[in-house]
C-alpha atoms as a PDB file:
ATOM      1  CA  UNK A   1       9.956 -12.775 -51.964  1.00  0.00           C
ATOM      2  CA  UNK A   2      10.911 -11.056 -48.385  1.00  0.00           C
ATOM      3  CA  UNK A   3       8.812 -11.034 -45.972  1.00  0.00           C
ATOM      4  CA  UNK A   4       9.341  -8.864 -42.675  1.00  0.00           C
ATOM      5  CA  UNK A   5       7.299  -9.901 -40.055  1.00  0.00           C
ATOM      6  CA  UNK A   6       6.406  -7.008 -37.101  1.00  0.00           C
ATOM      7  CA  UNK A   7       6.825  -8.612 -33.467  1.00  0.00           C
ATOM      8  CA  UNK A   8       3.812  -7.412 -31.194  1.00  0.00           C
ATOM      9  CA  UNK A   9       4.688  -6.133 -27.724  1.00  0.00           C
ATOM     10  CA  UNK A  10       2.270  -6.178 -25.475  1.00  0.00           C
ATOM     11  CA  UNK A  11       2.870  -3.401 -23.062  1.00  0.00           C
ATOM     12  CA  UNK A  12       0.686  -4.359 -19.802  1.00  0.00           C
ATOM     13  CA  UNK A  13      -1.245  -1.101 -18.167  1.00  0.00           C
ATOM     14  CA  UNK A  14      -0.022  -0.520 -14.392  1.00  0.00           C
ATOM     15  CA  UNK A  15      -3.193  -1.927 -13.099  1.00  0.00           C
ATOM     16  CA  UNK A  16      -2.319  -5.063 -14.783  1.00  0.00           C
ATOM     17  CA  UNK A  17       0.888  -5.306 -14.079  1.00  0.00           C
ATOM     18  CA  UNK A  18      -0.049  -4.810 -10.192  1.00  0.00           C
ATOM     19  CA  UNK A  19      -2.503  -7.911 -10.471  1.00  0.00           C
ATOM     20  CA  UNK A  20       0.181  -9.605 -12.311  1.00  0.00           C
ATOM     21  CA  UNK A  21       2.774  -8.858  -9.814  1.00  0.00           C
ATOM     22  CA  UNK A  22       0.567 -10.341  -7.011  1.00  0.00           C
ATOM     23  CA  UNK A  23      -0.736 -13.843  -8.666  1.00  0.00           C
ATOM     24  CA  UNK A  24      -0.689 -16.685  -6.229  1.00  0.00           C
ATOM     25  CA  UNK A  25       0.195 -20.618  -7.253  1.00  0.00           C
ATOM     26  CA  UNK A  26      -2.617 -22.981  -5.363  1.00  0.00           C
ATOM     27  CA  UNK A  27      -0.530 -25.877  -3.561  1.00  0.00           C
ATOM     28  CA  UNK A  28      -3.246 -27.076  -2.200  1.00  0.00           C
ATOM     29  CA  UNK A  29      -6.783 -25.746  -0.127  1.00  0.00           C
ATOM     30  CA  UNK A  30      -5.072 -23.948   2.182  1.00  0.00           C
ATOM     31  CA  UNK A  31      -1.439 -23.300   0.997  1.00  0.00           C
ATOM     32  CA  UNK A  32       0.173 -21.109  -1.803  1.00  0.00           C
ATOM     33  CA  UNK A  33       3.861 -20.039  -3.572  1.00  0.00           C
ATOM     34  CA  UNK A  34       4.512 -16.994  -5.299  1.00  0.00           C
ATOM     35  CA  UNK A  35       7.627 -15.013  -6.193  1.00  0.00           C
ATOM     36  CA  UNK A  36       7.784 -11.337  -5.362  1.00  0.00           C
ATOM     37  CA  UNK A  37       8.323  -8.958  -8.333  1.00  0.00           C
ATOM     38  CA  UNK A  38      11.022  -6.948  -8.167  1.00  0.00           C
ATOM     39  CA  UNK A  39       9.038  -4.124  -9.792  1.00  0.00           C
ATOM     40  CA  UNK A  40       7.638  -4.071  -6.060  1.00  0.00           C
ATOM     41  CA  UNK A  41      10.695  -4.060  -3.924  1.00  0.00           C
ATOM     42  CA  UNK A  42      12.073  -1.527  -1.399  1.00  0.00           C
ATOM     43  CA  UNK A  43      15.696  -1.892  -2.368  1.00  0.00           C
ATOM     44  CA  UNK A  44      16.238  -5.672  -2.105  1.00  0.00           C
ATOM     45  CA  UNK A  45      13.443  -6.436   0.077  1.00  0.00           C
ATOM     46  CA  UNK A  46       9.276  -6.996  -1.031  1.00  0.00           C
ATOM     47  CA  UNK A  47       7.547  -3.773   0.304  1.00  0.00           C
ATOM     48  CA  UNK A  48       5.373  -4.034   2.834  1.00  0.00           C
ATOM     49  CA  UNK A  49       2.283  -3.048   1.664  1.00  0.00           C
ATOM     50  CA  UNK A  50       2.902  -5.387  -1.673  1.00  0.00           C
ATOM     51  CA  UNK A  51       3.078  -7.975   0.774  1.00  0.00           C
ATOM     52  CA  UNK A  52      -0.162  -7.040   2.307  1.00  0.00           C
ATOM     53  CA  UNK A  53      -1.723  -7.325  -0.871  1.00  0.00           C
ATOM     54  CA  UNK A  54      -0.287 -10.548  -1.769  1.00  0.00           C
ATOM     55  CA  UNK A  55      -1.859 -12.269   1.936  1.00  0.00           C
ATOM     56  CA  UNK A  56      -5.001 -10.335   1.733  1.00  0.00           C
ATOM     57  CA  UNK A  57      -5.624 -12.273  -1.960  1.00  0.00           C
ATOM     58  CA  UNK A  58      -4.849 -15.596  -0.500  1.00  0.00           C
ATOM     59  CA  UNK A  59      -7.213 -14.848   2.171  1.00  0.00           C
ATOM     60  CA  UNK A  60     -10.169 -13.714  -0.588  1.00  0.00           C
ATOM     61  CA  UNK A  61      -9.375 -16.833  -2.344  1.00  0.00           C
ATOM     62  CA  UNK A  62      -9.555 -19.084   0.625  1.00  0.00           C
ATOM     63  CA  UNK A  63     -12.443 -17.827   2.382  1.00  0.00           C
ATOM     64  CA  UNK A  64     -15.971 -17.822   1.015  1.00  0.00           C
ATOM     65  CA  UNK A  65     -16.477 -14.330   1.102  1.00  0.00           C
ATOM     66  CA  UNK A  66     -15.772 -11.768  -1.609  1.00  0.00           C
ATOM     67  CA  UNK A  67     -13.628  -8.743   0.511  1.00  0.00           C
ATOM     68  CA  UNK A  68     -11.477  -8.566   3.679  1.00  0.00           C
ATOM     69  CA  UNK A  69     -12.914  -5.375   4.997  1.00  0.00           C
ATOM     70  CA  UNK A  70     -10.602  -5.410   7.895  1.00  0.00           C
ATOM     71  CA  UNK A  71      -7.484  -6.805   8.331  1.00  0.00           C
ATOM     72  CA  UNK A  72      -4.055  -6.548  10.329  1.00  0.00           C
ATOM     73  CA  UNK A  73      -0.708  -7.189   9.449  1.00  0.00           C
ATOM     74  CA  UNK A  74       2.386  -7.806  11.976  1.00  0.00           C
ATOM     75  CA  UNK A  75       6.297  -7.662   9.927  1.00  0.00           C
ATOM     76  CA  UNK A  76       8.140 -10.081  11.922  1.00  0.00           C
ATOM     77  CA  UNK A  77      11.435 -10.573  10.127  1.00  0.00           C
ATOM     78  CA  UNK A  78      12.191  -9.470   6.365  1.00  0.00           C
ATOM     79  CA  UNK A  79      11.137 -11.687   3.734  1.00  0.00           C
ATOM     80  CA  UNK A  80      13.720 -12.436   1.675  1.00  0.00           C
ATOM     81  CA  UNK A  81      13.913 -11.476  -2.674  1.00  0.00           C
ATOM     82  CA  UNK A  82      12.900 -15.568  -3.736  1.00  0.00           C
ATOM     83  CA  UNK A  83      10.058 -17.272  -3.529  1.00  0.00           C
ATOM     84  CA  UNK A  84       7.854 -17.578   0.216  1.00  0.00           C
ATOM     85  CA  UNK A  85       5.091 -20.081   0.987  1.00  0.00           C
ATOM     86  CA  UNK A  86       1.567 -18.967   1.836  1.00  0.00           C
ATOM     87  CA  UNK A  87       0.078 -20.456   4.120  1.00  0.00           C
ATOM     88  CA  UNK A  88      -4.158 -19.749   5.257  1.00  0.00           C
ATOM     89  CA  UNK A  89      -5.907 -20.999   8.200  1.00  0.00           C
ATOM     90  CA  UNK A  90      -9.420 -21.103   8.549  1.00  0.00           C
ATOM     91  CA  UNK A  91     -10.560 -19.586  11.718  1.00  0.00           C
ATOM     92  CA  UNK A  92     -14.453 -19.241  11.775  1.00  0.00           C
ATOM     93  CA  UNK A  93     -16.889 -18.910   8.923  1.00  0.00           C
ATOM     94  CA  UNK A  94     -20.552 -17.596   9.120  1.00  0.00           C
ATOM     95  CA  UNK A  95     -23.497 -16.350   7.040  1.00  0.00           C
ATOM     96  CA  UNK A  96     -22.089 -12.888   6.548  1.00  0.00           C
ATOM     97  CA  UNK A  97     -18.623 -13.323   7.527  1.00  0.00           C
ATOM     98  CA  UNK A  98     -15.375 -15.285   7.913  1.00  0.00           C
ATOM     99  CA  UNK A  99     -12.057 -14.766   9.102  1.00  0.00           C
ATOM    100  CA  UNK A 100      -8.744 -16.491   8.759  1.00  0.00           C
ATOM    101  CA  UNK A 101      -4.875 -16.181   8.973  1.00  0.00           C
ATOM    102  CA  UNK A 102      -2.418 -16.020   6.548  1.00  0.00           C
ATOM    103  CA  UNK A 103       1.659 -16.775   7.217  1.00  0.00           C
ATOM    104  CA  UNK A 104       3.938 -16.012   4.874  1.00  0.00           C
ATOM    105  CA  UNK A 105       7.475 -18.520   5.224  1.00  0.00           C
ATOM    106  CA  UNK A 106      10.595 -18.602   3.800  1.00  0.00           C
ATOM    107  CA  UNK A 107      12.716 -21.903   5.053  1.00  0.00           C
ATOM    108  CA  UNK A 108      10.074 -22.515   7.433  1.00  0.00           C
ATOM    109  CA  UNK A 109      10.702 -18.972   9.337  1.00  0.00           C
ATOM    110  CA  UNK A 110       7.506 -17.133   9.652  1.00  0.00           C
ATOM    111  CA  UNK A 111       8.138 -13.612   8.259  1.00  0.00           C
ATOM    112  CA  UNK A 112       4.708 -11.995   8.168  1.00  0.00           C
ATOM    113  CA  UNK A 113       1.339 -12.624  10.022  1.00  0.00           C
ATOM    114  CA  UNK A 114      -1.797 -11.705   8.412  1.00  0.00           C
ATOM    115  CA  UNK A 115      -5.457 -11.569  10.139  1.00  0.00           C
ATOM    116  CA  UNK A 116      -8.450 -10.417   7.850  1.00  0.00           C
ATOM    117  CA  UNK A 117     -12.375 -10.435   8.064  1.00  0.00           C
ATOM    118  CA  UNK A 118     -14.256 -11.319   4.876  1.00  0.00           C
ATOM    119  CA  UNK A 119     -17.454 -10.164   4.171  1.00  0.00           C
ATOM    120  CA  UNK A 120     -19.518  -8.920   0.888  1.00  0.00           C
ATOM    121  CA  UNK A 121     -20.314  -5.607  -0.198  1.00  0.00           C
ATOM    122  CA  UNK A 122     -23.018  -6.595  -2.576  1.00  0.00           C
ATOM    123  CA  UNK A 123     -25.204  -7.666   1.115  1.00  0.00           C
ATOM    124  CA  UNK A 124     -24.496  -4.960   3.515  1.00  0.00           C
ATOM    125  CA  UNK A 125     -27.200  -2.634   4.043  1.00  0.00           C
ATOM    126  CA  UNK A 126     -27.829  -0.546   6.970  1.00  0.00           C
ATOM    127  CA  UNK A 127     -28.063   3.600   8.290  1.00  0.00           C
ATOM    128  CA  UNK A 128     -25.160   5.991   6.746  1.00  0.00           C
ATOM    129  CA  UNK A 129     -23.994   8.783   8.420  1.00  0.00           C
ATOM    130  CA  UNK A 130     -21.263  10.984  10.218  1.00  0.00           C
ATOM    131  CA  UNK A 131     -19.417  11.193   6.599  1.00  0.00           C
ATOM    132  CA  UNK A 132     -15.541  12.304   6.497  1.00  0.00           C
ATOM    133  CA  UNK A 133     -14.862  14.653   4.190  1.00  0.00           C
ATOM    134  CA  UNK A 134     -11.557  14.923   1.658  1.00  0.00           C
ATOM    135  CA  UNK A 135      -8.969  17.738   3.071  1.00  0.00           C
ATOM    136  CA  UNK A 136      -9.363  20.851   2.063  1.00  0.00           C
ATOM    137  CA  UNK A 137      -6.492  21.075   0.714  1.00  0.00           C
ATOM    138  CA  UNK A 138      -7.422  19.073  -2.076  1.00  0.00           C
ATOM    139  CA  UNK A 139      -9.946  21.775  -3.102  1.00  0.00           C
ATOM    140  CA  UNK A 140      -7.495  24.743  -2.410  1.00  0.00           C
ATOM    141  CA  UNK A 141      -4.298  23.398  -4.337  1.00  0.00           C
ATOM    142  CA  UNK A 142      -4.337  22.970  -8.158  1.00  0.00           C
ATOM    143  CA  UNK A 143      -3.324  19.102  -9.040  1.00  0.00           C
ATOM    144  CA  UNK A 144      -1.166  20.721 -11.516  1.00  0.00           C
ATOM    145  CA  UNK A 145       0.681  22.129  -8.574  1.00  0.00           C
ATOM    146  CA  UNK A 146       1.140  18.522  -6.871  1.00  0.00           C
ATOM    147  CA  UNK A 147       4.459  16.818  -7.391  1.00  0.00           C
ATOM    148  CA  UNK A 148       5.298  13.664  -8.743  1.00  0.00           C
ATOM    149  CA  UNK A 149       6.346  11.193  -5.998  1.00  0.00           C
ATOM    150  CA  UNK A 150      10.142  10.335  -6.853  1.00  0.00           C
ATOM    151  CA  UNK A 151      13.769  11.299  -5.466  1.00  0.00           C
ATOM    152  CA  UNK A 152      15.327  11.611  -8.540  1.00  0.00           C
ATOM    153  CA  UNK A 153      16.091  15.216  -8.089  1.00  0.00           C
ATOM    154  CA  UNK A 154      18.431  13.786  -4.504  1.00  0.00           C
ATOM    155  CA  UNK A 155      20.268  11.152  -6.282  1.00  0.00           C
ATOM    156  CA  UNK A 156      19.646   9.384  -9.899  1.00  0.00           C
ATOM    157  CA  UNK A 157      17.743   5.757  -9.112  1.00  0.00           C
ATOM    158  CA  UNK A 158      17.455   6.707  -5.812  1.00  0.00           C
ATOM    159  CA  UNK A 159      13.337   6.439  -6.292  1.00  0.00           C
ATOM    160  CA  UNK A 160      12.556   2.336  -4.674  1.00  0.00           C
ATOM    161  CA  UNK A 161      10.882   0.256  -7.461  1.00  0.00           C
ATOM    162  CA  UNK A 162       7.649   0.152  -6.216  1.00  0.00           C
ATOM    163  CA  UNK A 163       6.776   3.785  -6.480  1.00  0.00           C
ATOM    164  CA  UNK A 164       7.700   3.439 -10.047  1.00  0.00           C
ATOM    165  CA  UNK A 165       4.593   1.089 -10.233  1.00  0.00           C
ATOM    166  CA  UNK A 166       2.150   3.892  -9.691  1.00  0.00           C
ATOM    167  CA  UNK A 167       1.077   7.169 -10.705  1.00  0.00           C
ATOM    168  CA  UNK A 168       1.141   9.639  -7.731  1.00  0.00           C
ATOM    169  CA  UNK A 169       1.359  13.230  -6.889  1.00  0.00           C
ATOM    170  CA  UNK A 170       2.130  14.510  -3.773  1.00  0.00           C
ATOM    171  CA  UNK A 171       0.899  17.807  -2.066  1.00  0.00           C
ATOM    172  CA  UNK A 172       3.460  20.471  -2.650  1.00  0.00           C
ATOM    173  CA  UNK A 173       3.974  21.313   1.046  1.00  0.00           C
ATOM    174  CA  UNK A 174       4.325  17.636   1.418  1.00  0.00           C
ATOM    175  CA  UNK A 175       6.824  16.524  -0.626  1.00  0.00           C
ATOM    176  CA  UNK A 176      10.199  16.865   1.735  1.00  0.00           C
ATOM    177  CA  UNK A 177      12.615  15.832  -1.466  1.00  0.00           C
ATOM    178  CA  UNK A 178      11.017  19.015  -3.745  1.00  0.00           C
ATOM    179  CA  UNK A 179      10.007  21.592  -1.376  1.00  0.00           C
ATOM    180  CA  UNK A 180      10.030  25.980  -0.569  1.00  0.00           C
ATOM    181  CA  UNK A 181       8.477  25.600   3.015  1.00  0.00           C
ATOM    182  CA  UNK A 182      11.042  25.212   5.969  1.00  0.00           C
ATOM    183  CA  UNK A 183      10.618  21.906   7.954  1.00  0.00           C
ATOM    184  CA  UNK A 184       9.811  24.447  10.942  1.00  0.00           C
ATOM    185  CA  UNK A 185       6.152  25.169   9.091  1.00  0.00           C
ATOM    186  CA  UNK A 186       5.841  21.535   7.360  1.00  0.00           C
ATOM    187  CA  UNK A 187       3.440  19.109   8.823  1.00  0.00           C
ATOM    188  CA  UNK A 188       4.046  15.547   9.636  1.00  0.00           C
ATOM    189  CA  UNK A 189       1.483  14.687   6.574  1.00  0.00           C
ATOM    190  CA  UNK A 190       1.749  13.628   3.145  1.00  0.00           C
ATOM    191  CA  UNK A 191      -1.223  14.130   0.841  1.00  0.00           C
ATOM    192  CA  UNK A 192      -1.593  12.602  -2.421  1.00  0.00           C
ATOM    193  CA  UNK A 193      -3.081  11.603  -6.012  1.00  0.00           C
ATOM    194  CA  UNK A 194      -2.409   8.098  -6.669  1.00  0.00           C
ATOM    195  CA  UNK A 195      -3.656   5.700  -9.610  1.00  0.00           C
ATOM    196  CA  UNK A 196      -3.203   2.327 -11.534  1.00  0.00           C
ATOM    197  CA  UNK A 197      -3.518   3.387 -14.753  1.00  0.00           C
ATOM    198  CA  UNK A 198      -5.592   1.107 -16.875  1.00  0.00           C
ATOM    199  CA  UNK A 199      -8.086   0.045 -14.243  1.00  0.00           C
ATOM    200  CA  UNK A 200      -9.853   1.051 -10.799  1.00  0.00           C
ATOM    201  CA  UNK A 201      -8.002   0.024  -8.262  1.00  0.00           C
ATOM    202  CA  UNK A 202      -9.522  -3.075  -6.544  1.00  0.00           C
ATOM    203  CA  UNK A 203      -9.372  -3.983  -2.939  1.00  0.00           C
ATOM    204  CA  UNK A 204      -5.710  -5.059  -3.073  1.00  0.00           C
ATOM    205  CA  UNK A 205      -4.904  -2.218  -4.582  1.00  0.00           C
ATOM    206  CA  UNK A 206      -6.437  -0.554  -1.341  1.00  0.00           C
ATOM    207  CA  UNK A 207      -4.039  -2.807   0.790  1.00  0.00           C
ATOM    208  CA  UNK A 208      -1.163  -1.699  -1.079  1.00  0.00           C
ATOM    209  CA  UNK A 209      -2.566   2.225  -0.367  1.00  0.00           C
ATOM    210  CA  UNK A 210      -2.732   1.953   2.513  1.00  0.00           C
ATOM    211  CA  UNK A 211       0.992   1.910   2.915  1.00  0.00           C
ATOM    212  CA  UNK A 212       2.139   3.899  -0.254  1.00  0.00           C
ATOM    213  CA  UNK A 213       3.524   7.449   0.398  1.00  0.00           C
ATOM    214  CA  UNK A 214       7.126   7.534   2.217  1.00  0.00           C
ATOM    215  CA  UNK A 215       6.719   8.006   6.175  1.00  0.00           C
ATOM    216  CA  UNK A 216       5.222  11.321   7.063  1.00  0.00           C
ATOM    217  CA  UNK A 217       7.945  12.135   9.929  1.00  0.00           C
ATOM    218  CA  UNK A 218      10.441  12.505   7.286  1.00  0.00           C
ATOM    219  CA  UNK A 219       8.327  15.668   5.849  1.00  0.00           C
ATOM    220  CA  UNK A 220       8.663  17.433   9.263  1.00  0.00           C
ATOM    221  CA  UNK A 221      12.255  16.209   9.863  1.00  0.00           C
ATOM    222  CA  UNK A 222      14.170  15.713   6.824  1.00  0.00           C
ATOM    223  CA  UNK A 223      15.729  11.943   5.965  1.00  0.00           C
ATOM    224  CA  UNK A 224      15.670   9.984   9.114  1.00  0.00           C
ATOM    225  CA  UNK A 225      17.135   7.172   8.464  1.00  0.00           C
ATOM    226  CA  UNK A 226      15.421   3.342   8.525  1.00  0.00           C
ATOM    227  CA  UNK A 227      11.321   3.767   9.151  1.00  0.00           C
ATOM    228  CA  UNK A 228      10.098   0.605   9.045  1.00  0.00           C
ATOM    229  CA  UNK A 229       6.601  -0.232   9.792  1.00  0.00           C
ATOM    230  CA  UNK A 230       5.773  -2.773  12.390  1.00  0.00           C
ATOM    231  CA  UNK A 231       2.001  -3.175  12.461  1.00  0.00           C
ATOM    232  CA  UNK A 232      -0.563  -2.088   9.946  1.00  0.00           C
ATOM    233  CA  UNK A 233      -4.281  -2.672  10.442  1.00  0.00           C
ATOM    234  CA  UNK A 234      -6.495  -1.078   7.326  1.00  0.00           C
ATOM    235  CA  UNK A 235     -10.438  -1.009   6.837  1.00  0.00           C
ATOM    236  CA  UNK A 236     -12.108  -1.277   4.108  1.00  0.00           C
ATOM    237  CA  UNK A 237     -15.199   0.383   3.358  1.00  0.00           C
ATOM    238  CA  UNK A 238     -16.470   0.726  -0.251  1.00  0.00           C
ATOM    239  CA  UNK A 239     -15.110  -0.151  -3.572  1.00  0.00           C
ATOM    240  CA  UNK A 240     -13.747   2.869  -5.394  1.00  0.00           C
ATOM    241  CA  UNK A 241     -15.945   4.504  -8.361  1.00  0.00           C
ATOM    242  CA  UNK A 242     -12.862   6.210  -9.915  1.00  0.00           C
ATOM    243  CA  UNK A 243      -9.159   5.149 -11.189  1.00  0.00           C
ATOM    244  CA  UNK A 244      -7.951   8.086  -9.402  1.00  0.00           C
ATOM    245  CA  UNK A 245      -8.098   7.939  -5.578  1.00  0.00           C
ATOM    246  CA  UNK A 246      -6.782  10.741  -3.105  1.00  0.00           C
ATOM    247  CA  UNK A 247      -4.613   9.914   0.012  1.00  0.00           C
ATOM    248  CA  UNK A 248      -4.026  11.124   3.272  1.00  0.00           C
ATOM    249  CA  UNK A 249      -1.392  10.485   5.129  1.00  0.00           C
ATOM    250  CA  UNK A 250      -0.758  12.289   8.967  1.00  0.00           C
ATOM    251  CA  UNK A 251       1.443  11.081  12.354  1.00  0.00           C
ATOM    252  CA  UNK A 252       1.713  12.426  15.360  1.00  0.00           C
ATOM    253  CA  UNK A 253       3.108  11.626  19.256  1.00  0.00           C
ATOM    254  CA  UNK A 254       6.732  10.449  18.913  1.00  0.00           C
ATOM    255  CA  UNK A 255       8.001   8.958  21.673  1.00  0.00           C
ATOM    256  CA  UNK A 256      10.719   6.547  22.068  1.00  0.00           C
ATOM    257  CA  UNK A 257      11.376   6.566  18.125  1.00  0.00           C
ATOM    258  CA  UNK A 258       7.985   4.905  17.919  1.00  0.00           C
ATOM    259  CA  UNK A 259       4.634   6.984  15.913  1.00  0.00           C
ATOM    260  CA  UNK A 260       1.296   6.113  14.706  1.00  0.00           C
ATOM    261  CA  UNK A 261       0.663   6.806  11.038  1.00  0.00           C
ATOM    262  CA  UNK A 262      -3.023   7.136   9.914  1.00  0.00           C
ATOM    263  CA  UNK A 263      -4.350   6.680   6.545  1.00  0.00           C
ATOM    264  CA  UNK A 264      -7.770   7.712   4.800  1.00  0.00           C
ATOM    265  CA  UNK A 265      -8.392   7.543   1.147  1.00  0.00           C
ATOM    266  CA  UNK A 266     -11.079   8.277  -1.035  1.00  0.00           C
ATOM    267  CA  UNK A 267     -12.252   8.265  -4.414  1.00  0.00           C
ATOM    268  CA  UNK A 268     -12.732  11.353  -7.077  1.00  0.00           C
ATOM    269  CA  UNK A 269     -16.764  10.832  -5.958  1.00  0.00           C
ATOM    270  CA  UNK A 270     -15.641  12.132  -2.352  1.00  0.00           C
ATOM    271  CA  UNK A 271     -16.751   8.393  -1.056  1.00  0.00           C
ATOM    272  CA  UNK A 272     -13.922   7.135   1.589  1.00  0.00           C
ATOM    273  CA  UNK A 273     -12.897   3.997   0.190  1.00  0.00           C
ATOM    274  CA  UNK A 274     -10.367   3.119   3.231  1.00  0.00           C
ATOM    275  CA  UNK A 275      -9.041   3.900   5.786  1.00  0.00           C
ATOM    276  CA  UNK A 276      -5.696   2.246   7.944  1.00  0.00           C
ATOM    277  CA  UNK A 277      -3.351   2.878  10.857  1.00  0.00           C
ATOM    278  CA  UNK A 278       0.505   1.733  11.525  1.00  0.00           C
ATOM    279  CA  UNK A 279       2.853   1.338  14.091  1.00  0.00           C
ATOM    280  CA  UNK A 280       5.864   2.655  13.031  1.00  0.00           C
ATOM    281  CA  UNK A 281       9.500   3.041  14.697  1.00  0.00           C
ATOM    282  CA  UNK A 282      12.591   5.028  13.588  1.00  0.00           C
ATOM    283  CA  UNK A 283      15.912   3.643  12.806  1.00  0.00           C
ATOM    284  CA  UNK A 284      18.027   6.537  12.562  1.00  0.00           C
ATOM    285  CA  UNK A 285      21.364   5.471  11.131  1.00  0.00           C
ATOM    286  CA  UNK A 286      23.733   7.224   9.312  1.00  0.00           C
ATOM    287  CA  UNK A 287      24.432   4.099   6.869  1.00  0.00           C
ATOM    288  CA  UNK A 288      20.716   4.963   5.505  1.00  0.00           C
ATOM    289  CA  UNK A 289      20.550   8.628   5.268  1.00  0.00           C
ATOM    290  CA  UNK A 290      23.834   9.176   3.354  1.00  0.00           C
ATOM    291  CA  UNK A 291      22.476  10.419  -0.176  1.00  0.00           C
END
């Protein structure tokens, strides 16, 4: 008698995958290892706001309370493609809150410094006001008319891993790669759709948000070149209600190759979820631009 026998493949969601791709190994109380995925890479190097993520979970896991609803993170050096130690210090813990700092190493070269504030959601109560409001532009554009955020159309694989990792459409004024307007009338913004799919995106997810979308000056400009962020400091304010969040992206004030980027997103409920600013410089260089 013949048998054939049907091999299952599990096919993990995006949402899973991204929880996957930032699992931590416990070394001890205060210490971790993980390997980056390369499903989250910038070319050969762990983008930044993966990296974010991954130090904002060994925080939460460290730390006796639930969220880090603020946080600030300082790029030293690049972090290498192979595995980096984690390493969290305890800095003060309280009733409500705690904070601590997380290193990530690589042959005992700090590479990233990570500050957060933990607190918990499920406690805070207090007044509510002065509410921001989602762009306008999200209620005058058709999401049908956003574009999906890839390069593919500039040079085949030229779209960086990590964006492959997410679902995200970018405002059609916005997207510098797939464009009508003139850089003249564009706007140093980049507004998008952005999801998981398979789950609501949790408050790593947020971290990792926060710096998504390709750098803004490059929709008023054209390819620059090298933008690599320096500093990125992101709040967190609310747990999102929907799978589907909305970002918004906008810099302004270049001087000396060095901008601010700020961030807001929200969910589909119109609550803003999070919010986060960056330091970021230009590296104009030929080498990088040629496509």
């Amino acid at each position: 008698m013949n048998y054939n026998y049907l091999t299952k493949i599990t096919i993990m969601d995006k949402f899973t995958q991204f929880k996957d791709a930032i699992s931590i190994e416990k070394i001890d109380d205060f210490s971790y290892k993980t390997v980056p995925s390369e499903n989250f890479f910038v070319g050969n190097t762990p983008h930044g706001g993966y990296l974010m993520a991954i130090m904002h979970k060994a925080l939460t896991t460290t730390l006796p309370h639930s969220c880090a609803i603020s946080s600030s993170i300082q790029y030293l050096d690049r972090t290498e493609p192979r595995e980096i130690d984690i390493k969290v210090d305890v800095i003060r813990i309280s009733k409500g809150s705690s904070t601590g700092r997380v290193t990530i190493l690589q042959d005992n070269n700090i590479k990233c410094i990570y500050t957060g504030l933990c607190s918990d959601f499920a406690h805070m109560k207090g007044y509510a006001g002065l509410a921001t409001p989602i762009p306008e532009l999200f209620n005058t554009t058709e999401k049908d008319l956003f574009i999906s955020l890839d390069y593919e159309n500039i040079k085949p694989g030229f779209t960086p891993a990590f964006v492959k990792q997410v679902d995200c459409f970018v405002h059609p004024d916005h997207a510098w790669w797939d464009r009508d307007i003139s850089n003249e009338d564009a706007d140093a913004r980049c507004s998008a759709y952005i999801s998981l799919q398979g789950g609501i995106p949790d408050q790593y997810a947020l971290s990792f948000f926060s710096d998504i979308l390709p750098p803004v000056v490059l929709n008023k400009y054209g390819p620059l070149g090298w933008v690599p962020t320096l500093t990125l400091t992101t709040h967190i304010r609310q747990m999102p209600q929907t799978e589907v969040l909305l970002l918004d992206f906008i810099a302004s004030d270049i001087h000396n190759g060095y901008f601010e980027q700020d961030c807001k997103i929200w969910d589909l409920n119109k609550n803003l979820v999070a919010s986060s600013r960056q330091l970021t410089r230009i590296l104009k260089s030929e080498e990088k631009i040629t496509i």
